[in-house]
C-alpha atoms as a PDB file:
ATOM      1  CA  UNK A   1       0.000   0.000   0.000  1.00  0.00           C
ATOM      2  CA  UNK A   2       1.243   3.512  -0.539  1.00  0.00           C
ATOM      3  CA  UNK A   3       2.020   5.806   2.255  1.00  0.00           C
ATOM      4  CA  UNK A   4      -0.762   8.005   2.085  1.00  0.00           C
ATOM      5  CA  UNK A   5      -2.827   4.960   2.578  1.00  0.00           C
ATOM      6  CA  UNK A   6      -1.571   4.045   6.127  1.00  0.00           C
ATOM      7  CA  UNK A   7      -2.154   7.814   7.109  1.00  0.00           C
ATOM      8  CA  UNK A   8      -5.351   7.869   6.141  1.00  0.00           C
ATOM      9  CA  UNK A   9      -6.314   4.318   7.804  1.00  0.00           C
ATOM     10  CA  UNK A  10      -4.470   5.769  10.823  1.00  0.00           C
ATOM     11  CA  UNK A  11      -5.936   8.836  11.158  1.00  0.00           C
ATOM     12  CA  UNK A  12      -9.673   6.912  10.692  1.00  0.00           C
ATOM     13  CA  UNK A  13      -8.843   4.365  13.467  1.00  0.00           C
ATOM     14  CA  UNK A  14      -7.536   7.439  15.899  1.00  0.00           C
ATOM     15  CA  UNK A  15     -10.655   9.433  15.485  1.00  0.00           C
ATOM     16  CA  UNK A  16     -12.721   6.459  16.071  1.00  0.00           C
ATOM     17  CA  UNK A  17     -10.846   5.327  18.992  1.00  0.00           C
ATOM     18  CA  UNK A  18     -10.947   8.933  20.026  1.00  0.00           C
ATOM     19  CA  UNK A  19     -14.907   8.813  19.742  1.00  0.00           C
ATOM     20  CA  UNK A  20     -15.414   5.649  21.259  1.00  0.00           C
ATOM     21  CA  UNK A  21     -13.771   6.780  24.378  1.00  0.00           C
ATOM     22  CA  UNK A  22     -15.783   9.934  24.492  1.00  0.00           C
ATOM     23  CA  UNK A  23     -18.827   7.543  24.180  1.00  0.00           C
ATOM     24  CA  UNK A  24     -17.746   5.505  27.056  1.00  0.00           C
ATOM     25  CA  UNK A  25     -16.402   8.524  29.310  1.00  0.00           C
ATOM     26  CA  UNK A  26     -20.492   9.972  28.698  1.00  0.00           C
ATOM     27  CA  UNK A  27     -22.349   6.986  29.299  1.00  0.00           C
ATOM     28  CA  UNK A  28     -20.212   6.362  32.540  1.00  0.00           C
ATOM     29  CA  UNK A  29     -20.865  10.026  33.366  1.00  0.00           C
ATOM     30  CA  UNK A  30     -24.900   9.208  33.510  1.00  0.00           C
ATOM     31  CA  UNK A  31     -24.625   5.619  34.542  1.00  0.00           C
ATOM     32  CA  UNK A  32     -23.349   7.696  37.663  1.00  0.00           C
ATOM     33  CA  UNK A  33     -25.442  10.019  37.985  1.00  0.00           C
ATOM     34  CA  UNK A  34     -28.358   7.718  37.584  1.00  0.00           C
ATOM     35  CA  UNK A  35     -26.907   5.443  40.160  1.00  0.00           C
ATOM     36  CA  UNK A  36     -26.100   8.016  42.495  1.00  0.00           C
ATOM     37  CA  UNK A  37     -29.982   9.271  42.617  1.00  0.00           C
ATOM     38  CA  UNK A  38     -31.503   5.991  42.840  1.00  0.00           C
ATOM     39  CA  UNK A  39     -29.132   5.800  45.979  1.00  0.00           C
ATOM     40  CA  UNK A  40     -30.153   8.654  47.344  1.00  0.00           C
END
């Protein structure tokens, strides 16, 4: 493959590595919260 190939591939699999941890770091943000008001 030529070199521009593996840079774009990279930069694909960054930004959706980079969005699937933003995904996770929300959803544990509300589980959270959720959790911590049904506690309360």
């Amino acid at each position: 493959h030529s070199k521009a190939f593996w840079i774009i591939s990279g930069s694909a699999v960054s930004g959706v590595l980079i969005m699937a941890g933003f995904l996770i770091w929300k959803f544990r943000a509300l589980f959270s919260r959720s959790s911590d008001e049904t506690l309360k």
